[in-house]
C-alpha atoms as a PDB file:
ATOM      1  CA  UNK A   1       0.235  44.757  51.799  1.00  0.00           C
ATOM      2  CA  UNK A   2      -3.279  43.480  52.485  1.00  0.00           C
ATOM      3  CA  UNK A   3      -5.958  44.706  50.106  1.00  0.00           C
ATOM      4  CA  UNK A   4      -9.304  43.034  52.057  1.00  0.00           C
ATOM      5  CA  UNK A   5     -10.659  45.969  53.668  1.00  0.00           C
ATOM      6  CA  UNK A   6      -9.391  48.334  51.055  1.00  0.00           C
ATOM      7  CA  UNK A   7     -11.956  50.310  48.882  1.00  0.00           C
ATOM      8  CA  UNK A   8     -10.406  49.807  45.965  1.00  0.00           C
ATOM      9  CA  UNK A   9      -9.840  45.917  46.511  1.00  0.00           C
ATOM     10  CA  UNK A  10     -13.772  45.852  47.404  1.00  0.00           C
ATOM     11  CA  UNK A  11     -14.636  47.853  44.295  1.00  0.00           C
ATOM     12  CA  UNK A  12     -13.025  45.280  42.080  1.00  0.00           C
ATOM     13  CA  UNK A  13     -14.221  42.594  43.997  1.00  0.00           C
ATOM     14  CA  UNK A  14     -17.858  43.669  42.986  1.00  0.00           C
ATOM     15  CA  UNK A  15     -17.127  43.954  39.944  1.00  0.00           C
ATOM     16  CA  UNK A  16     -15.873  40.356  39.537  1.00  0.00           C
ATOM     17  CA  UNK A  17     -18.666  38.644  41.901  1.00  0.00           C
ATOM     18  CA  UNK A  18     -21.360  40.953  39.435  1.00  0.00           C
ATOM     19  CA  UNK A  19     -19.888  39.778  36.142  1.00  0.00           C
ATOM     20  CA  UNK A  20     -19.671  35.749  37.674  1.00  0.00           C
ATOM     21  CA  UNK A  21     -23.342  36.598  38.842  1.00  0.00           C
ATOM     22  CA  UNK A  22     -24.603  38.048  34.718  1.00  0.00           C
ATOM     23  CA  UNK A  23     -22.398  35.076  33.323  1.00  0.00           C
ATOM     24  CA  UNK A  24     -24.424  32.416  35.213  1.00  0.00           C
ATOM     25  CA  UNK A  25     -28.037  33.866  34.487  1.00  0.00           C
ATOM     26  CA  UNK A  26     -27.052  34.157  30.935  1.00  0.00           C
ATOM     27  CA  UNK A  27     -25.566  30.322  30.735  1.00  0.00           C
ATOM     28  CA  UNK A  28     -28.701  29.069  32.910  1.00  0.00           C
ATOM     29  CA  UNK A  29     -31.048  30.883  30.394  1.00  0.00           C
ATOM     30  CA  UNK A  30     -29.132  29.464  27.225  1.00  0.00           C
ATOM     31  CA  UNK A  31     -29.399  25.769  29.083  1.00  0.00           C
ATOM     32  CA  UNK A  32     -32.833  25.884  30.012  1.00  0.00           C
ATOM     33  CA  UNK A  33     -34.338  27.312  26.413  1.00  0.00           C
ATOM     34  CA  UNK A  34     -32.003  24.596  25.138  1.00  0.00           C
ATOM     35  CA  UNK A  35     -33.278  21.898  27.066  1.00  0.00           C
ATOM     36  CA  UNK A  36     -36.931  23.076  26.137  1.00  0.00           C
ATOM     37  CA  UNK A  37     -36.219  23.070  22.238  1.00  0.00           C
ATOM     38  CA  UNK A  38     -34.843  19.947  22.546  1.00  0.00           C
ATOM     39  CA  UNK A  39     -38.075  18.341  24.811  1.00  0.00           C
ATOM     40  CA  UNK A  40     -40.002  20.057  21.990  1.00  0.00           C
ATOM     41  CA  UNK A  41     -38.222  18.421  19.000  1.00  0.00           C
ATOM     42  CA  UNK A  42     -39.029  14.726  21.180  1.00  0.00           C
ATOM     43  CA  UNK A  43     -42.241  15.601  21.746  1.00  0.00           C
ATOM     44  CA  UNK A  44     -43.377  16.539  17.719  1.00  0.00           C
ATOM     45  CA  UNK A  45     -41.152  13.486  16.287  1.00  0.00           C
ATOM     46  CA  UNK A  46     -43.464  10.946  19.060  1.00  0.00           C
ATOM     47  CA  UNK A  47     -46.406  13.024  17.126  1.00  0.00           C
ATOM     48  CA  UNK A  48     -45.594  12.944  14.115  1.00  0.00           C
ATOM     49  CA  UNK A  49     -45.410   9.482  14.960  1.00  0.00           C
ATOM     50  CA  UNK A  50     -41.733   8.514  14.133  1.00  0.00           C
ATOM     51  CA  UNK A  51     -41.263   7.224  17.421  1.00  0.00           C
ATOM     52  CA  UNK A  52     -43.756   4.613  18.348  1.00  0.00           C
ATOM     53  CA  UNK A  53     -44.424   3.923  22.151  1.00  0.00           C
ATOM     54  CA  UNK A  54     -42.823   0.333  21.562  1.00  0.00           C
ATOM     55  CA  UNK A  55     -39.680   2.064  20.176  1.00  0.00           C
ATOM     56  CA  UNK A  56     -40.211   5.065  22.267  1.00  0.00           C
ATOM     57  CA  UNK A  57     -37.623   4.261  25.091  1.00  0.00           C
ATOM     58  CA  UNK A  58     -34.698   2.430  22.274  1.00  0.00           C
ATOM     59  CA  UNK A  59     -34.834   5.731  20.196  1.00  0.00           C
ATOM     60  CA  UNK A  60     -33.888   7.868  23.091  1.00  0.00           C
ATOM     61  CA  UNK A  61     -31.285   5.839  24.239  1.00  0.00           C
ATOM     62  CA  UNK A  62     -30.033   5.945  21.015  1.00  0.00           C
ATOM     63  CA  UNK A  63     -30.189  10.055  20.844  1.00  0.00           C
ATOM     64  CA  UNK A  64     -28.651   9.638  24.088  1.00  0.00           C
ATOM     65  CA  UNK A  65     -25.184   7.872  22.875  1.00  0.00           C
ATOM     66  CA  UNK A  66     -25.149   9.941  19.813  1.00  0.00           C
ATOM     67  CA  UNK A  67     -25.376  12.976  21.739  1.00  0.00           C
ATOM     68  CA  UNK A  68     -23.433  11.677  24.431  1.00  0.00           C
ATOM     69  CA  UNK A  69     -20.448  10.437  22.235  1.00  0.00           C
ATOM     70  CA  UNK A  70     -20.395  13.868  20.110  1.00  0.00           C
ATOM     71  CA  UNK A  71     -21.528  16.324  23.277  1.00  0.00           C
ATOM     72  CA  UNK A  72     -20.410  14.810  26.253  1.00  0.00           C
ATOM     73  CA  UNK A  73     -22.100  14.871  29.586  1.00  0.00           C
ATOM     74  CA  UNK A  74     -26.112  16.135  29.748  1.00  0.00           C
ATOM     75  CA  UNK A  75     -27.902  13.994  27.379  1.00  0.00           C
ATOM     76  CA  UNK A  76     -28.015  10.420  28.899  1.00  0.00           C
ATOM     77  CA  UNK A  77     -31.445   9.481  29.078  1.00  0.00           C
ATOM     78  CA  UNK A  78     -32.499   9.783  32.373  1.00  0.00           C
ATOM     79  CA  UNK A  79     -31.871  14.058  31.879  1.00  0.00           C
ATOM     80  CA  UNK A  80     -33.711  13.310  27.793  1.00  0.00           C
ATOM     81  CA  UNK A  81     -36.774  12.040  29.320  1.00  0.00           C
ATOM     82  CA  UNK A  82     -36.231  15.202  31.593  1.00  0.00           C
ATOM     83  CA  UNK A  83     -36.136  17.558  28.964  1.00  0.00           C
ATOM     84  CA  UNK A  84     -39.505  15.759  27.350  1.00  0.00           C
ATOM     85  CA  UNK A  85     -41.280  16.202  30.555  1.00  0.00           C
ATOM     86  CA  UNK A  86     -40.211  19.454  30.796  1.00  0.00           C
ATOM     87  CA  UNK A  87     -41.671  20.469  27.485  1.00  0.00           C
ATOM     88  CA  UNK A  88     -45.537  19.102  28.248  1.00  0.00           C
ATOM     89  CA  UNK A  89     -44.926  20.668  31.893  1.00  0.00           C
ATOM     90  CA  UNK A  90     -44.342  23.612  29.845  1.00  0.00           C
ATOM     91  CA  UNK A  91     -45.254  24.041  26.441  1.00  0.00           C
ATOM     92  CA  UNK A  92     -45.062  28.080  26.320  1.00  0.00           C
ATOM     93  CA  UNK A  93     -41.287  29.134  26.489  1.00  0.00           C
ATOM     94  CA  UNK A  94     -42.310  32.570  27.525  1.00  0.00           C
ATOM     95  CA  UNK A  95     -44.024  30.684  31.098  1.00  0.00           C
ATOM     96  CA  UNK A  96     -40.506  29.674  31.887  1.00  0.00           C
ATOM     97  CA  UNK A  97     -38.890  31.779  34.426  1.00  0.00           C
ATOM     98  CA  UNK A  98     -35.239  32.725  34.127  1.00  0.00           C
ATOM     99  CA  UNK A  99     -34.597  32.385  37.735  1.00  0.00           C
ATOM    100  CA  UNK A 100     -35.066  29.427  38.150  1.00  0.00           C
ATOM    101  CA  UNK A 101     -32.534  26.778  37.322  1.00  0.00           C
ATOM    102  CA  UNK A 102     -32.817  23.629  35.405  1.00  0.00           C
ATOM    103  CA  UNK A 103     -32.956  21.187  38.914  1.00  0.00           C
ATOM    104  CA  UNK A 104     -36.229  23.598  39.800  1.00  0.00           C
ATOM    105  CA  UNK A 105     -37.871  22.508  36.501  1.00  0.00           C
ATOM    106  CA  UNK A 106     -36.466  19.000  36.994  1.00  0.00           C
ATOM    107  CA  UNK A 107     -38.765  18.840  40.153  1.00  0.00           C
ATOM    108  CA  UNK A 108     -41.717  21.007  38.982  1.00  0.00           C
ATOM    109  CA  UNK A 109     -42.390  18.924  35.914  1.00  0.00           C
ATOM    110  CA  UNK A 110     -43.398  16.120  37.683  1.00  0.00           C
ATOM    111  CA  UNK A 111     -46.393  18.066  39.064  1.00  0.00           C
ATOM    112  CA  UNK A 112     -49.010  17.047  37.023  1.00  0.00           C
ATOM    113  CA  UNK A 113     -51.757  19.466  38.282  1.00  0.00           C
ATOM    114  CA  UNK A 114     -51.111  22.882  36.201  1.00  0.00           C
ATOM    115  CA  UNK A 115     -52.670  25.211  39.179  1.00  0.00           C
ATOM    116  CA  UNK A 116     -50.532  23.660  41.681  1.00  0.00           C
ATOM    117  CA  UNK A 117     -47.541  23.476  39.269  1.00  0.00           C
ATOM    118  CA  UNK A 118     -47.807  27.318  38.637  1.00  0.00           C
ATOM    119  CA  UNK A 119     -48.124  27.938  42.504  1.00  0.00           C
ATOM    120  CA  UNK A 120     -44.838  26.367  43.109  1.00  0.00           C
ATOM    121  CA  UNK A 121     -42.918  28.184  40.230  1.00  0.00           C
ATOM    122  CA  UNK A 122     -44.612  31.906  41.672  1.00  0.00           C
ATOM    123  CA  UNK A 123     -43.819  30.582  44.698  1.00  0.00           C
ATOM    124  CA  UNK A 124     -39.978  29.747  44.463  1.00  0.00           C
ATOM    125  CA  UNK A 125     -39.331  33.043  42.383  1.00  0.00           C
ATOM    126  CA  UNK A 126     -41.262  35.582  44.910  1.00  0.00           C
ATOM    127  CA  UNK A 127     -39.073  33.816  47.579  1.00  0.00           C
ATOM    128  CA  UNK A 128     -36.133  32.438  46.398  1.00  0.00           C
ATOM    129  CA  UNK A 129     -36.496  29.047  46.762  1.00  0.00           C
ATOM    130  CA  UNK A 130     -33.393  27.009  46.357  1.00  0.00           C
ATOM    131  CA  UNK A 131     -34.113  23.252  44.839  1.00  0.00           C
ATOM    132  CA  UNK A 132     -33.842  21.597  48.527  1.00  0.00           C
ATOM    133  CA  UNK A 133     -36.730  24.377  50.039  1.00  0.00           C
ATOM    134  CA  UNK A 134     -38.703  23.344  46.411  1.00  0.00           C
ATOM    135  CA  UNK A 135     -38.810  19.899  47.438  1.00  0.00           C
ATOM    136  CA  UNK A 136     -39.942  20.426  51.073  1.00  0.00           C
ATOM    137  CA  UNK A 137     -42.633  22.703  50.440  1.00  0.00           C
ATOM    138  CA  UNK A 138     -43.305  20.332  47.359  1.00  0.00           C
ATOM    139  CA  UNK A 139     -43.294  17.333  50.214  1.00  0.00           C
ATOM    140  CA  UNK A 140     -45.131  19.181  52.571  1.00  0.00           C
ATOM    141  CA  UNK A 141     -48.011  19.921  50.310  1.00  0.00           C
ATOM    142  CA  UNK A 142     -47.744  23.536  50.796  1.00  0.00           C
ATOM    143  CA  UNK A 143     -50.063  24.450  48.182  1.00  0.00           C
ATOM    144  CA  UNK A 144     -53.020  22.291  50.019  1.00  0.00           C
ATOM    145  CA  UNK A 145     -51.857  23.668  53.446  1.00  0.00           C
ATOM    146  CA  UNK A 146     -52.351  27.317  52.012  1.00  0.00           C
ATOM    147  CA  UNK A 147     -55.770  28.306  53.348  1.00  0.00           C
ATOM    148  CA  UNK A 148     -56.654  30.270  49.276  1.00  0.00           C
ATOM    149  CA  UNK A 149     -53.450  29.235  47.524  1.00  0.00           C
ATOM    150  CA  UNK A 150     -54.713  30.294  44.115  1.00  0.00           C
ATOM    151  CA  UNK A 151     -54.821  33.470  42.623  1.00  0.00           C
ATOM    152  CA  UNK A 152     -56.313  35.524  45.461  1.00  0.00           C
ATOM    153  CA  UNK A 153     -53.407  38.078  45.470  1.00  0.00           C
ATOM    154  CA  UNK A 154     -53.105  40.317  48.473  1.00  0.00           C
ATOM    155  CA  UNK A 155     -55.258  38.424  50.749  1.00  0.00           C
ATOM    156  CA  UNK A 156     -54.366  37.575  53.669  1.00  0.00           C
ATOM    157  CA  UNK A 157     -56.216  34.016  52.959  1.00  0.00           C
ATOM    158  CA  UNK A 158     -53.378  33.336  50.478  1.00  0.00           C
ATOM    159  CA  UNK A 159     -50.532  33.857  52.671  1.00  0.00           C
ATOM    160  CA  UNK A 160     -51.484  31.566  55.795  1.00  0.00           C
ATOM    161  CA  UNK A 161     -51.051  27.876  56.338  1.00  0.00           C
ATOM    162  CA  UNK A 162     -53.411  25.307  58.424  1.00  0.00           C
ATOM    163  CA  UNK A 163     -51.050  23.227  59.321  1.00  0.00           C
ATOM    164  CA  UNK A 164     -47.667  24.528  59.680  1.00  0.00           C
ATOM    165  CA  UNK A 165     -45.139  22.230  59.924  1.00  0.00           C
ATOM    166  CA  UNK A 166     -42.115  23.311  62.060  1.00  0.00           C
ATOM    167  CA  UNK A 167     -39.337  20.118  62.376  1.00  0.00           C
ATOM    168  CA  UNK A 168     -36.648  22.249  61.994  1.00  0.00           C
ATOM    169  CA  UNK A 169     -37.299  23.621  65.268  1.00  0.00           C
ATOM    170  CA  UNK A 170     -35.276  20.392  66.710  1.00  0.00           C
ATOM    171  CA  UNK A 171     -37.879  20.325  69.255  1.00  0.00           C
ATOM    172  CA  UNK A 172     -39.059  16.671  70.541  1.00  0.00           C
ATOM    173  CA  UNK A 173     -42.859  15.940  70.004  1.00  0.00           C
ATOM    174  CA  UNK A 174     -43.095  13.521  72.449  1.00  0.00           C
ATOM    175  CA  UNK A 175     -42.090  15.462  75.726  1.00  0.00           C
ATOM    176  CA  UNK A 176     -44.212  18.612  76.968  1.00  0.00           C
ATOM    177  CA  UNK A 177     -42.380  21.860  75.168  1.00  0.00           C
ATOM    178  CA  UNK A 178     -42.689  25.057  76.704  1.00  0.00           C
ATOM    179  CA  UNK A 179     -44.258  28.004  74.952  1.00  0.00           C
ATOM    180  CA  UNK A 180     -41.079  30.009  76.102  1.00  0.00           C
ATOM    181  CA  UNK A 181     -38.793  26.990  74.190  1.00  0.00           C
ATOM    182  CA  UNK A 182     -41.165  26.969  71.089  1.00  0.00           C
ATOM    183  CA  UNK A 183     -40.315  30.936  71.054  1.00  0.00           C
ATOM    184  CA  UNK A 184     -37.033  30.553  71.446  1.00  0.00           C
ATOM    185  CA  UNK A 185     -36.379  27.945  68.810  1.00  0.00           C
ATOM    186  CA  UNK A 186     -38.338  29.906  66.463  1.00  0.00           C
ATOM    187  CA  UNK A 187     -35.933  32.658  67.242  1.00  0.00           C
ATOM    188  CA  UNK A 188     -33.051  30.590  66.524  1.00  0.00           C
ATOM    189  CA  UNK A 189     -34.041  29.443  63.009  1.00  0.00           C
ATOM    190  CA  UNK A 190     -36.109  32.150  61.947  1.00  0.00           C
ATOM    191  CA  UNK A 191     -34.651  32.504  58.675  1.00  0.00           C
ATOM    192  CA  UNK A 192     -36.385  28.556  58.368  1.00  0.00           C
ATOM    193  CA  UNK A 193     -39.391  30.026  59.908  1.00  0.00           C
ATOM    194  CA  UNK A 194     -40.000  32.842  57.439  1.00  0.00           C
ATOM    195  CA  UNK A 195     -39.171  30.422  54.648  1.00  0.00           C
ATOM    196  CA  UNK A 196     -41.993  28.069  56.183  1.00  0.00           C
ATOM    197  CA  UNK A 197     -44.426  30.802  57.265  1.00  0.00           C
ATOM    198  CA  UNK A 198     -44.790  32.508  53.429  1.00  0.00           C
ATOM    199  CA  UNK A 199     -43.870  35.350  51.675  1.00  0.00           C
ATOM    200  CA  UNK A 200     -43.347  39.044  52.708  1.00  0.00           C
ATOM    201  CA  UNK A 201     -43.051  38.324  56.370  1.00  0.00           C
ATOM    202  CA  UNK A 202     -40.236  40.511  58.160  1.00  0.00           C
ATOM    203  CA  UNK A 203     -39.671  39.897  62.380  1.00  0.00           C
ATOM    204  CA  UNK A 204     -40.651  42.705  64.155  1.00  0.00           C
ATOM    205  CA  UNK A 205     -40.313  41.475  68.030  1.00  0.00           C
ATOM    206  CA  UNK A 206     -40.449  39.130  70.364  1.00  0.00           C
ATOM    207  CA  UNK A 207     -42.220  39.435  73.743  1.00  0.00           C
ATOM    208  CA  UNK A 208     -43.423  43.162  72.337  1.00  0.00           C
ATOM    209  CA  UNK A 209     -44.015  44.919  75.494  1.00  0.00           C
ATOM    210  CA  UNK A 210     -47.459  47.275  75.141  1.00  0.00           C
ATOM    211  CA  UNK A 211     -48.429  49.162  77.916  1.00  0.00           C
ATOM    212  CA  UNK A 212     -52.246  50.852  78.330  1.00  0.00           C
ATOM    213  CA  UNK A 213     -53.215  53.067  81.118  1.00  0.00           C
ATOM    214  CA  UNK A 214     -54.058  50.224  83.821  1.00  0.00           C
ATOM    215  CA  UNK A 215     -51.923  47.133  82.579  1.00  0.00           C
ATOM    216  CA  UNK A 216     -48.663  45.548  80.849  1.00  0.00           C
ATOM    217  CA  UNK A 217     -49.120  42.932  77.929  1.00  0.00           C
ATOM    218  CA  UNK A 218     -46.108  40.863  76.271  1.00  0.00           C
ATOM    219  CA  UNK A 219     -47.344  39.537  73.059  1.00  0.00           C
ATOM    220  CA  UNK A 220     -45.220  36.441  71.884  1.00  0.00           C
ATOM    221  CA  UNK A 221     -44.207  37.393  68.493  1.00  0.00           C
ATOM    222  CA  UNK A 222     -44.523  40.103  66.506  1.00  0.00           C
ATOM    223  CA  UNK A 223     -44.063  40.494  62.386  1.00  0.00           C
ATOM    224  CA  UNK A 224     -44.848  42.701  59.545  1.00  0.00           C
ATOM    225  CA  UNK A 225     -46.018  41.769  56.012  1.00  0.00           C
ATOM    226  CA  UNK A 226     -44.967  43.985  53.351  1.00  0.00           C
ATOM    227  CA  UNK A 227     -47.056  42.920  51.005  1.00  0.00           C
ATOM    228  CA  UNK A 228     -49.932  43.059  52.760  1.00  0.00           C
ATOM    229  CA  UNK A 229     -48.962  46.386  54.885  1.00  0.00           C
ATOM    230  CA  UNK A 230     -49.961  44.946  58.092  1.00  0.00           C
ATOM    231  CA  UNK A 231     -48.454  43.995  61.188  1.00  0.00           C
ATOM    232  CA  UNK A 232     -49.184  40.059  62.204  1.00  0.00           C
ATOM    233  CA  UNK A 233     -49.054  39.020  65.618  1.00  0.00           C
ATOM    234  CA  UNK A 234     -48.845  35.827  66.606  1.00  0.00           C
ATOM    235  CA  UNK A 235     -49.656  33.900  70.087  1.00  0.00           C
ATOM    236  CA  UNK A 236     -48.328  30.193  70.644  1.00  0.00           C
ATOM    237  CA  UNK A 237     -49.986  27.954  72.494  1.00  0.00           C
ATOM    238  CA  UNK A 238     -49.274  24.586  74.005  1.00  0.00           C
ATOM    239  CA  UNK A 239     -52.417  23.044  75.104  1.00  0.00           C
ATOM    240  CA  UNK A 240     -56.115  22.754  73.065  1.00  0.00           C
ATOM    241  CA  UNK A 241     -57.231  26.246  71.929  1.00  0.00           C
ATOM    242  CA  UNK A 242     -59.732  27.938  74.018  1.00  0.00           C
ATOM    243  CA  UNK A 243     -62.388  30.520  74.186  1.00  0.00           C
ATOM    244  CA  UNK A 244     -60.040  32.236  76.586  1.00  0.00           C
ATOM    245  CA  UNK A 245     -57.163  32.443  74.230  1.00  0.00           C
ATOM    246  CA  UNK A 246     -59.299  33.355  71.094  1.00  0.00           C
ATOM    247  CA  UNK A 247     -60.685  36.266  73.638  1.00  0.00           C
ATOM    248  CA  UNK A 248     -56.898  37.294  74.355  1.00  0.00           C
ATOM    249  CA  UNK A 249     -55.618  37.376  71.027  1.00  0.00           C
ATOM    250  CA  UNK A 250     -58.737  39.421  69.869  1.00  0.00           C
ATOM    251  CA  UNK A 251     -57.878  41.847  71.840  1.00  0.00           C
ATOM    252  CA  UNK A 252     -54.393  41.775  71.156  1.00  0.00           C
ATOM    253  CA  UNK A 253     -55.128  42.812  67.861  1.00  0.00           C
ATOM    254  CA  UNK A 254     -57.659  45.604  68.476  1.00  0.00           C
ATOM    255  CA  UNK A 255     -54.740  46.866  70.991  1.00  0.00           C
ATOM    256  CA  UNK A 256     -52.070  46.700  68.444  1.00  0.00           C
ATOM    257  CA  UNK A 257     -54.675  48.824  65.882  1.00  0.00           C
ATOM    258  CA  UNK A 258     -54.896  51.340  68.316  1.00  0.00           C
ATOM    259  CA  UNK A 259     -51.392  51.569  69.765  1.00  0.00           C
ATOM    260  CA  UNK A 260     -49.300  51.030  67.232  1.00  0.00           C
ATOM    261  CA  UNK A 261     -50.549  50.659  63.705  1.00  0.00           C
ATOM    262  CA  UNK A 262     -49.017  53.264  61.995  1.00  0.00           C
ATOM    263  CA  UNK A 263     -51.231  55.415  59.180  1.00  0.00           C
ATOM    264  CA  UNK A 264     -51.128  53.902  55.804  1.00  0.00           C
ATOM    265  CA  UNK A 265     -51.184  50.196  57.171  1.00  0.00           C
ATOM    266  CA  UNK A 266     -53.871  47.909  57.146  1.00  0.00           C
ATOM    267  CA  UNK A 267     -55.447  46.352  59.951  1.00  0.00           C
ATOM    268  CA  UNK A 268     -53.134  44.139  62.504  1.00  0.00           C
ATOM    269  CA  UNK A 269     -53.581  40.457  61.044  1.00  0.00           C
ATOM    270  CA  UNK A 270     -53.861  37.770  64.918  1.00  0.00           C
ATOM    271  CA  UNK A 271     -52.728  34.448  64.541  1.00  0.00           C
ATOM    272  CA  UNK A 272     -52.998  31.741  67.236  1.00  0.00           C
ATOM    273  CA  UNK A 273     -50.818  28.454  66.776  1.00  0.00           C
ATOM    274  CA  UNK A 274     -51.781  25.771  68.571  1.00  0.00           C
ATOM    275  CA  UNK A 275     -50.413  22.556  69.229  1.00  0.00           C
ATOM    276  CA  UNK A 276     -54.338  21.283  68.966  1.00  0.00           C
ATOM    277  CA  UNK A 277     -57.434  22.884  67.270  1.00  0.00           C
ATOM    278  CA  UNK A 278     -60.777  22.510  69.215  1.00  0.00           C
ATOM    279  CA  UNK A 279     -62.997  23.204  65.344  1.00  0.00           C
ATOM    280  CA  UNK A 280     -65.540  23.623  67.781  1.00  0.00           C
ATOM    281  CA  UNK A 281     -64.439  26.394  69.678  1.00  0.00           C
ATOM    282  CA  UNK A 282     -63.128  27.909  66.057  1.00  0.00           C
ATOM    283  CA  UNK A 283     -66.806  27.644  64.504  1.00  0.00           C
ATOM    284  CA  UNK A 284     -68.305  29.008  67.373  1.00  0.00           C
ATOM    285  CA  UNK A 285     -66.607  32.107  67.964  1.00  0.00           C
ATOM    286  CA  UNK A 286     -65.167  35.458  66.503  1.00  0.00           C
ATOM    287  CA  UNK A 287     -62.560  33.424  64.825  1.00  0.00           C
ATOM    288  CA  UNK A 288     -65.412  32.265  62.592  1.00  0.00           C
ATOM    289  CA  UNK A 289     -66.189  36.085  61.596  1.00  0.00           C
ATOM    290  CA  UNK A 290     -63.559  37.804  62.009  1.00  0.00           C
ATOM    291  CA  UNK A 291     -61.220  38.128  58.900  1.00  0.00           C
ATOM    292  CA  UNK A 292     -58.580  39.332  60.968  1.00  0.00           C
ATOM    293  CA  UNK A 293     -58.315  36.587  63.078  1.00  0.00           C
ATOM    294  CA  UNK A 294     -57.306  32.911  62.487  1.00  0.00           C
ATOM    295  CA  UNK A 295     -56.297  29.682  64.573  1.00  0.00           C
ATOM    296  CA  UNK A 296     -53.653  27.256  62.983  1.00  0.00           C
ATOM    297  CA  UNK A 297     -52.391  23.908  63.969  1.00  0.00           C
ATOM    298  CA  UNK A 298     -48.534  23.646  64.165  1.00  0.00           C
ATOM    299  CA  UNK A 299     -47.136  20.393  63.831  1.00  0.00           C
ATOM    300  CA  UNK A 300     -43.177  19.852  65.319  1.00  0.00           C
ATOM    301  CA  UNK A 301     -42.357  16.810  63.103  1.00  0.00           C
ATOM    302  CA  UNK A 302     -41.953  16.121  59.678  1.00  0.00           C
ATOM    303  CA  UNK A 303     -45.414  13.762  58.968  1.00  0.00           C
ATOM    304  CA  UNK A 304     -45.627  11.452  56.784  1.00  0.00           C
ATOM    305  CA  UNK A 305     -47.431  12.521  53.373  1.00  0.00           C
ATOM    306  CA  UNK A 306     -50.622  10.145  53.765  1.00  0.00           C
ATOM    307  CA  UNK A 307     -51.296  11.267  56.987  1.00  0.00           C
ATOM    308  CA  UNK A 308     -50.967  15.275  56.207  1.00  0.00           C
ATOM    309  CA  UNK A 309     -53.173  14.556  53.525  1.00  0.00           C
ATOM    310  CA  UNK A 310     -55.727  13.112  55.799  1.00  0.00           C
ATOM    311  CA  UNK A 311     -55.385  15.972  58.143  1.00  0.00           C
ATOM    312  CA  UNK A 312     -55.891  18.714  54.974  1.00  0.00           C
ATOM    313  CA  UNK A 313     -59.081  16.368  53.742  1.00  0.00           C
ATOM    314  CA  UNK A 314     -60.459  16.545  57.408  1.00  0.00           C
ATOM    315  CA  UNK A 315     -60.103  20.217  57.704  1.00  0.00           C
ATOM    316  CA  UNK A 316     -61.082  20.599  53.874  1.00  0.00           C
ATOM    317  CA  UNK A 317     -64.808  18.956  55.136  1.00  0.00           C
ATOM    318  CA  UNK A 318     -64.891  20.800  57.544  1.00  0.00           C
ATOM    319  CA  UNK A 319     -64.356  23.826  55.841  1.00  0.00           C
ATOM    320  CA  UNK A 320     -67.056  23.208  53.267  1.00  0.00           C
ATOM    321  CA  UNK A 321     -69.674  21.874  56.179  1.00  0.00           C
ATOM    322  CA  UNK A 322     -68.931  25.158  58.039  1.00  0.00           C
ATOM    323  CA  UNK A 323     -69.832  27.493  54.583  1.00  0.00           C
ATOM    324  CA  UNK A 324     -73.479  25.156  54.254  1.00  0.00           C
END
């Protein structure tokens, strides 16, 4: 007799997958504070100064075969000078997150900055970051992309990204993409999307049809924040931003407030991404007042880190030139 779609085989199933579920927290959380007493016990013997930098690397590999031989897998020294980094990365057990697993802190220890280090461990716990989405948001400097990425909590500032980077899109960068295929590609990896556009986004609609008393609009894409309580609309474009667009998606926005905002939410949030950003254009009109409204560049490839930095830098001058 088959059990699958049987209450009581899905009841017990639960139960199972649940107690798996409280078995690995509890073993992750035993490893971790583990790992962290023993980075701890490194750390005060180098101060004490029983292990002198010359010696410094022969003493661990030492610790490592003794631990090794009597332990068994875990302590070579590769994963000891791990747990040491670990330990200075952080040095209060009570700022280590449970969720996270040991590869997270692995990769966030070698952030040396302490505000950006923080941002990426809030970061992969709001949104449930696996390892591999650690290391591309790590990679794609998402903390210097963030327009406010520190400690401005339910801003919208905080939440938005100058440039985005969408290569998992598939999309070629070197043939003239449709706004239609952009839309449709972002359709068909929006899971990706979200993950890449921040947290507490949820899809709302695509090609949102509003209606007033003389016309018909489609607006391109349509989300809602949940943090923020605000519905985001967003209009892609494929050519240079212009004073016609930033006119079109302004009044997207004050259409959306009065035709569909619902009481209790905040003010609709516009967002045009553009395939190029005329700063121009952006300083010189409502974009540049308007806290509602905001221009982004989207980029379709993965770029290589030296050259994203020197786009952040640029816009960074800018940024500071614009507030003299």
């Amino acid at each position: 007799m088959e059990l699958q779609n049987n209450l009581f085989y899905q009841s017990i199933r639960d139960v199972v997958l649940q107690s798996r579920q409280r078995v690995y927290r509890a073993v992750n959380t035993v490893l971790i504070e583990t790992y962290w007493q023993i980075g701890k016990l490194i750390i005060e013997e180098e101060q004490n100064g029983n292990i002198r930098a010359v010696y410094g690397d022969k003493t661990l590999k030492l610790l490592s075969s003794q631990l090794t031989l009597e332990f068994g897998k875990g302590f070579d020294y590769t994963n000891l000078t791990n747990m040491r980094k670990f330990y200075l990365a952080f040095q209060k057990l009570d700022a280590v997150r449970q969720e996270l697993s040991w590869t997270h802190y692995r990769i966030l220890s070698k952030i040396d900055e302490e505000e950006k280090r923080i941002f990426y461990l809030n970061e992969a716990v709001a949104l449930g970051w696996n390892s591999r989405q650690l290391e591309r948001q790590i990679k794609t400097l998402t903390f210097e992309r963030t327009l406010k990425p520190s400690f401005e909590e339910n801003s919208i500032h905080s939440f938005l990204k100058d440039p985005y980077i969408f290569e998992f899109l598939g999309l070629q960068q070197n043939v003239k993409n449709t706004e239609y295929s952009i839309e449709t590609a972002i359709i068909d990896h929006i899971q990706k999307f979200l993950l890449e556009f921040g947290k507490g986004f949820a899809f709302v609609a695509r090609q949102q049809h509003i209606i007033t008393d003389t016309s018909d609009f489609y607006i391109d894409l349509v989300f809602y924040n949940y943090i923020l309580k605000c519905f985001v609309i967003i209009d892609l474009k494929t050519d240079k931003l212009s004073h016609q667009d930033i006119g079109q998606i302004d009044m997207y926005v004050r259409m959306y407030d009065d035709l569909k905002k619902n009481e209790g939410d905040n003010p609709t949030v516009g967002i045009l991404l553009c395939s190029e950003k005329d700063e121009t254009i952006v300083r010189y009109s409502v974009l540049n007042d308007n806290n509602n409204l905001f221009a982004s560049k989207y980029m379709l490839y993965m770029p290589k880190e030296e050259d994203l930095k020197e786009i952040i830098n640029q816009d960074r001058i800018r940024f500071e030139s614009d507030k003299e």
